[in-house]
N, C-alpha and C. Protein backbone atom coordinates (compact mmCIF):
# COMPACT_ATOMS: atom_id res chain seq x y z
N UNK A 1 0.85 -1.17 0.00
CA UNK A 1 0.00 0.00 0.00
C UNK A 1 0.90 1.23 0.00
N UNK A 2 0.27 2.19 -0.66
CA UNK A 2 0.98 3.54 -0.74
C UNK A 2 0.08 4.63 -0.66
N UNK A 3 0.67 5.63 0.08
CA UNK A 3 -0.16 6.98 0.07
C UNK A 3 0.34 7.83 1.04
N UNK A 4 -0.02 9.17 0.08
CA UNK A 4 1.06 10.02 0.93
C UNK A 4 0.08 10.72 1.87
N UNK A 5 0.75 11.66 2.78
CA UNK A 5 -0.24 12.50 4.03
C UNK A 5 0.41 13.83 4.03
N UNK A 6 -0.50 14.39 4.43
CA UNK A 6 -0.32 15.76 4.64
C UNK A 6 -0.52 16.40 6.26
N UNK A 7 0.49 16.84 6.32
CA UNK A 7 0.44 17.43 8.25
C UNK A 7 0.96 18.14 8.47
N UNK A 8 0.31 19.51 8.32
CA UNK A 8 1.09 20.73 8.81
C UNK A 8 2.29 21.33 7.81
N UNK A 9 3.07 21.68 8.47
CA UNK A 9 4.37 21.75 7.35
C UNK A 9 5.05 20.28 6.77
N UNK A 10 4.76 19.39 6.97
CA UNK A 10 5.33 18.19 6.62
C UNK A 10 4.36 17.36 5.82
N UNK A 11 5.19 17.15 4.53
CA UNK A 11 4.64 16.27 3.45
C UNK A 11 5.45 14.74 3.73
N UNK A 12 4.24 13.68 4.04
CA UNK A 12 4.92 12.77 4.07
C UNK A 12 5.04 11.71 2.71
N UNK A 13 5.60 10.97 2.46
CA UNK A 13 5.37 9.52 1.37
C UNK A 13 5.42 8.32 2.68
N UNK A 14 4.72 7.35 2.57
CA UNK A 14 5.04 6.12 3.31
C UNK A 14 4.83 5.13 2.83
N UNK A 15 5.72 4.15 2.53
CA UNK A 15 5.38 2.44 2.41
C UNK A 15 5.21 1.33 3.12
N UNK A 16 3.91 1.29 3.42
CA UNK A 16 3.72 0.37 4.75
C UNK A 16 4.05 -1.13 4.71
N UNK A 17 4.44 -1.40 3.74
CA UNK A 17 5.42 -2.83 3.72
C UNK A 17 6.65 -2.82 4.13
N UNK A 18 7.29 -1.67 4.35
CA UNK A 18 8.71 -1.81 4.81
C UNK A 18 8.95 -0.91 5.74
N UNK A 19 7.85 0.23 5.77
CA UNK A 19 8.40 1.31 6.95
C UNK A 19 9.15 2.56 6.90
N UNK A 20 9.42 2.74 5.49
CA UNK A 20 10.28 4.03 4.93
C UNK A 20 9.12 4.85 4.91
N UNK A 21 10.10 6.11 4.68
CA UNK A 21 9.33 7.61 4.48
C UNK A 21 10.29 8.30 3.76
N UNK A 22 9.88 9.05 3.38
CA UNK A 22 10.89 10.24 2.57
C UNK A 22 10.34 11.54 3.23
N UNK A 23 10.77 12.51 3.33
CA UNK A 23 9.91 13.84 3.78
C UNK A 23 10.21 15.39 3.49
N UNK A 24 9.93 16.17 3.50
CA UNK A 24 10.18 17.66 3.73
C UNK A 24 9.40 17.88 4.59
N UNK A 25 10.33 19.22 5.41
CA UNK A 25 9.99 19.46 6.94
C UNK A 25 10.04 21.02 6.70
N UNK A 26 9.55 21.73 7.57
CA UNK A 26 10.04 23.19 7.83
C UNK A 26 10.30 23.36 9.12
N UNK A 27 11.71 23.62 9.64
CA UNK A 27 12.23 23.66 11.06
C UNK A 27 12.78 24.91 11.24
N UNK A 28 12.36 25.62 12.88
CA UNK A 28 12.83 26.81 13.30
C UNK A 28 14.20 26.30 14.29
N UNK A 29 15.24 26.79 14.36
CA UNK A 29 16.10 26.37 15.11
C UNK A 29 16.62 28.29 16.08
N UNK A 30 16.44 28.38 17.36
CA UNK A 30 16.63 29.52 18.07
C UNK A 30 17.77 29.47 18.76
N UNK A 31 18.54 30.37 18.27
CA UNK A 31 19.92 30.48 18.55
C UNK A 31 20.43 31.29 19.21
N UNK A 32 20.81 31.42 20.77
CA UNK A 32 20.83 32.02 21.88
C UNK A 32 22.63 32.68 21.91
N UNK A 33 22.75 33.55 21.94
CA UNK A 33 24.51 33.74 22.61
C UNK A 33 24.24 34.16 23.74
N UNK A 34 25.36 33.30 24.42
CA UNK A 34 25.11 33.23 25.69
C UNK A 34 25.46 34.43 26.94
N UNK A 35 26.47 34.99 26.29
CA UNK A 35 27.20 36.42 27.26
C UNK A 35 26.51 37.40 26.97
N UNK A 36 25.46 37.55 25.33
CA UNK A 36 24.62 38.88 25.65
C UNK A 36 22.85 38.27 25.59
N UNK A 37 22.84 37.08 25.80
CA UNK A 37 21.18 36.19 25.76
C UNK A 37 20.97 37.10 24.23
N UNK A 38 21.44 37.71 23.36
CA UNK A 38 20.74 38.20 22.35
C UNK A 38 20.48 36.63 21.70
N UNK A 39 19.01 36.91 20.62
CA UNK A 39 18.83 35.33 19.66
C UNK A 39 18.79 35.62 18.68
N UNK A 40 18.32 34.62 18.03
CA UNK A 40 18.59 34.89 16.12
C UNK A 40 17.77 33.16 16.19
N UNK A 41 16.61 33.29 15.27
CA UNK A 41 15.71 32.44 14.75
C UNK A 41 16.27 32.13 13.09
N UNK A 42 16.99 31.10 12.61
CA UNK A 42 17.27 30.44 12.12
C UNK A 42 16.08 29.25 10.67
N UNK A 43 15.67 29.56 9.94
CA UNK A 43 14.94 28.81 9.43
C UNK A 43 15.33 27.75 8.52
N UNK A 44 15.11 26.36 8.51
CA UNK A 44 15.45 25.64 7.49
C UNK A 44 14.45 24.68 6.77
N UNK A 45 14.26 24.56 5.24
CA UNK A 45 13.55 23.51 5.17
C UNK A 45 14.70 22.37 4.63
N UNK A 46 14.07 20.84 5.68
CA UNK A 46 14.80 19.72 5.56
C UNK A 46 14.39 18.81 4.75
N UNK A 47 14.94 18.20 4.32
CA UNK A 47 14.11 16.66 3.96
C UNK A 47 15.32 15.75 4.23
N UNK A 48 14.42 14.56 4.19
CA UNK A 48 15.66 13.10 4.88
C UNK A 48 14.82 11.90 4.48
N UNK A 49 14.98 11.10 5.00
CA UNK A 49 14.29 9.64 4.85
C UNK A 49 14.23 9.38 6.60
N UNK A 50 13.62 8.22 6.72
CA UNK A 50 13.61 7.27 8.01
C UNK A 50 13.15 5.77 7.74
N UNK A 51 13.01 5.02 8.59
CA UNK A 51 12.78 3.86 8.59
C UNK A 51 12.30 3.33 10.11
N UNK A 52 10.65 2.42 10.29
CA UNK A 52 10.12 2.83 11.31
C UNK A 52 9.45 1.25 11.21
N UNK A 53 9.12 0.44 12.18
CA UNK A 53 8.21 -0.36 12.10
C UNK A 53 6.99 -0.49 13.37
N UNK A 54 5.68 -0.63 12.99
CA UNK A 54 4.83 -0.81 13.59
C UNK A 54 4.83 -1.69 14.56
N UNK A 55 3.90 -1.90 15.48
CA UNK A 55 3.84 -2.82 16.33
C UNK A 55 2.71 -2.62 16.66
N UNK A 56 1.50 -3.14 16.58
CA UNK A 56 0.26 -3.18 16.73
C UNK A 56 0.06 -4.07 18.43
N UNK A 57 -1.03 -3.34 18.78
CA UNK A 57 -1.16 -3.61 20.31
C UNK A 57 -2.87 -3.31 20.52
N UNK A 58 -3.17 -5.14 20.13
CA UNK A 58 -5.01 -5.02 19.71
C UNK A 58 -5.36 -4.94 18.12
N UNK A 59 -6.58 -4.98 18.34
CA UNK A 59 -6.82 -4.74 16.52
C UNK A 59 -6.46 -3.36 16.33
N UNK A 60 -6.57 -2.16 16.77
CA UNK A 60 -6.82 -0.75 16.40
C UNK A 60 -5.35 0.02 16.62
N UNK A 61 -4.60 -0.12 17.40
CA UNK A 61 -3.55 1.46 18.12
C UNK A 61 -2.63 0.07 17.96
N UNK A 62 -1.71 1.49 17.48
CA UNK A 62 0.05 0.76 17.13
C UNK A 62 0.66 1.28 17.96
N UNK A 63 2.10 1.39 18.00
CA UNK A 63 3.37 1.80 18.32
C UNK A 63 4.53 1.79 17.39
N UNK A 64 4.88 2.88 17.12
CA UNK A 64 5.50 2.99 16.03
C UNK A 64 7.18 3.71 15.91
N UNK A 65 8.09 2.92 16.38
CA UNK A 65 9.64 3.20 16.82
C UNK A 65 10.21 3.61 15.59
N UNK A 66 10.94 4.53 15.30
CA UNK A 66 11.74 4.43 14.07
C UNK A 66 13.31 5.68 14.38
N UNK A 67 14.01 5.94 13.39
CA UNK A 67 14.98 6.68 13.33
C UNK A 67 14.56 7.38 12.04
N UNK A 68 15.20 8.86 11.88
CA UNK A 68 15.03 9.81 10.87
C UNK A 68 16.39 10.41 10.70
N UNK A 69 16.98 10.61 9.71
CA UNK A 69 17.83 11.49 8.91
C UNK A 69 17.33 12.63 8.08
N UNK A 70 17.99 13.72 8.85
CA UNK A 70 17.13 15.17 8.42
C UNK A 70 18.48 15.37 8.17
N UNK A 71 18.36 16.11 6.84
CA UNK A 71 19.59 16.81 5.77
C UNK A 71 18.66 18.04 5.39
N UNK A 72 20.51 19.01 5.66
CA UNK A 72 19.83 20.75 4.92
C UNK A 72 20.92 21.25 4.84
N UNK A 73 20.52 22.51 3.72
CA UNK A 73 21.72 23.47 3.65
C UNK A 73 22.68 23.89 4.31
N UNK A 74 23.56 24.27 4.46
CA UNK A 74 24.40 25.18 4.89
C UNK A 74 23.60 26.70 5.64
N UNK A 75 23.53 26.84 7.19
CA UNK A 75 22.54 27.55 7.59
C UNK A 75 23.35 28.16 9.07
N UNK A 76 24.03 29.49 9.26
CA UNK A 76 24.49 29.67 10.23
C UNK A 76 23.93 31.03 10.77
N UNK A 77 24.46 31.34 12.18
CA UNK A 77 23.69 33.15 12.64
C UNK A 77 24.98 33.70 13.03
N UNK A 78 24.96 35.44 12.65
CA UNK A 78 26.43 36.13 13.00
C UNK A 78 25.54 36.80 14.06
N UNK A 79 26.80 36.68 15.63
CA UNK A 79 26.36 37.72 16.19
C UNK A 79 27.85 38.33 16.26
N UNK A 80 28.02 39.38 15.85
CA UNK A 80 28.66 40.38 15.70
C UNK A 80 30.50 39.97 16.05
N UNK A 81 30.38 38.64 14.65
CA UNK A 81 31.91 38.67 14.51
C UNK A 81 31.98 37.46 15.02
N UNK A 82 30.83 36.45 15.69
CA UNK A 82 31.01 35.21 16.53
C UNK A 82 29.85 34.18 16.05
N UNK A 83 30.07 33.56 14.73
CA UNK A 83 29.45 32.94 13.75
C UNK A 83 29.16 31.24 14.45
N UNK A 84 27.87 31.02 14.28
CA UNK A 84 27.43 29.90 14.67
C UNK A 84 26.34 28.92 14.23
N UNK A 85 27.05 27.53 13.23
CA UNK A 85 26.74 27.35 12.48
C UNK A 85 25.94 25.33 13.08
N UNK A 86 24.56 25.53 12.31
CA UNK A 86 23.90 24.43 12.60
C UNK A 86 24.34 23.23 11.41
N UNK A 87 24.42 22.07 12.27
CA UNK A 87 24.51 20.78 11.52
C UNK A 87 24.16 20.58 10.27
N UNK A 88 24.64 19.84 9.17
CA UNK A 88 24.27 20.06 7.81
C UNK A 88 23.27 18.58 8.10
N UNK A 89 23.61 17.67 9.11
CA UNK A 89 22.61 16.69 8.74
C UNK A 89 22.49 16.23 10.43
N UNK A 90 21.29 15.58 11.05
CA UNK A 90 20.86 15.20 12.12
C UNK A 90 20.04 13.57 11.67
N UNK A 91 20.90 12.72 12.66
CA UNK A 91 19.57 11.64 12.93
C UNK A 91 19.51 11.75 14.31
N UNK A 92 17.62 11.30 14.30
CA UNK A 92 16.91 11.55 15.38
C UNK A 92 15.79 10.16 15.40
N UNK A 93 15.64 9.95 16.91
CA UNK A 93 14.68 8.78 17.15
C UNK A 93 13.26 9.46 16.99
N UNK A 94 12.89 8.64 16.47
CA UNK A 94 10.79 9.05 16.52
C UNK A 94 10.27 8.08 17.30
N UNK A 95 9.09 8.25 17.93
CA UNK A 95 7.80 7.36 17.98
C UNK A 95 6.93 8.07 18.37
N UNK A 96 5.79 7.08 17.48
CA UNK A 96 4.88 7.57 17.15
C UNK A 96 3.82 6.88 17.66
N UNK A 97 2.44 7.08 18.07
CA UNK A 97 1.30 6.50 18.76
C UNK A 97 0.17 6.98 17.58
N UNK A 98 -0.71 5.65 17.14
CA UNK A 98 -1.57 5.68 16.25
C UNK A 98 -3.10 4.54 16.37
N UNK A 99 -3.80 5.02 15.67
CA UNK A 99 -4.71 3.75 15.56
C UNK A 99 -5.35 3.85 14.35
N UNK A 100 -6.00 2.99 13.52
CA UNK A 100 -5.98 2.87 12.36
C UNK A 100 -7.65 2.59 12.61
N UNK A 101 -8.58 3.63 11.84
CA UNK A 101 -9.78 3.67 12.01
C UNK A 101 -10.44 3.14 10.75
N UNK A 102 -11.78 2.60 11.07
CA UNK A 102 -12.50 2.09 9.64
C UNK A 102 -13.59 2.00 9.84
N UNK A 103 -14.26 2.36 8.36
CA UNK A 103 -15.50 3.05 8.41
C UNK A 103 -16.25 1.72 9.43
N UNK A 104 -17.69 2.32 9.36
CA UNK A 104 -18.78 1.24 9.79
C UNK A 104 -19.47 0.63 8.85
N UNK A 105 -19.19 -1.01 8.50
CA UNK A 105 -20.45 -1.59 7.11
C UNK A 105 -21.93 -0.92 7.29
């Protein structure tokens, strides 16, 4: 089965035979210096893949463990001569809590 979802800023693809995703994300990252607390809001859009498998618990609600690889540009903040620059790529653990609804005959 295939079909993609839509949520918020995030477009997903998923293949529920194996558990992949592909994605684009839109992430704020807030970037604090610490000797004057001044910030700087940082924007990136990511995309990555992951890989996740279900675990069903009953007929209806899963559990859903996986890892994600989020890749992005080149994206840093100047505060005045003291440049500070975010990761070009992050993996991160997910899980996720679901239940899979169906109509009534």
């Amino acid at each position: 089965m295939h079909r993609k979802v839509r949520s918020g800023s995030r477009i997903v693809t998923e293949n529920s035979v194996c558990g992949s995703a592909s994605y684009l994300e839109s992430h704020t990252f807030r970037i604090t210096q610490i000797s004057t607390e001044n910030t700087q809001d940082l924007k990136s859009i990511d995309t990555g893949l992951g890989m996740s498998y279900q675990f069903f618990i009953g007929r209806y609600f899963y559990i859903q463990p996986g890892v994600h690889l989020y890749l992005r540009s080149d994206k840093s903040a100047n505060f005045n001569g003291a440049v500070y620059n975010i990761p070009n790529a992050d993996v991160s653990p997910v899980i996720r809590l679901g239940a899979i609804w169906r109509k009534a005959s």
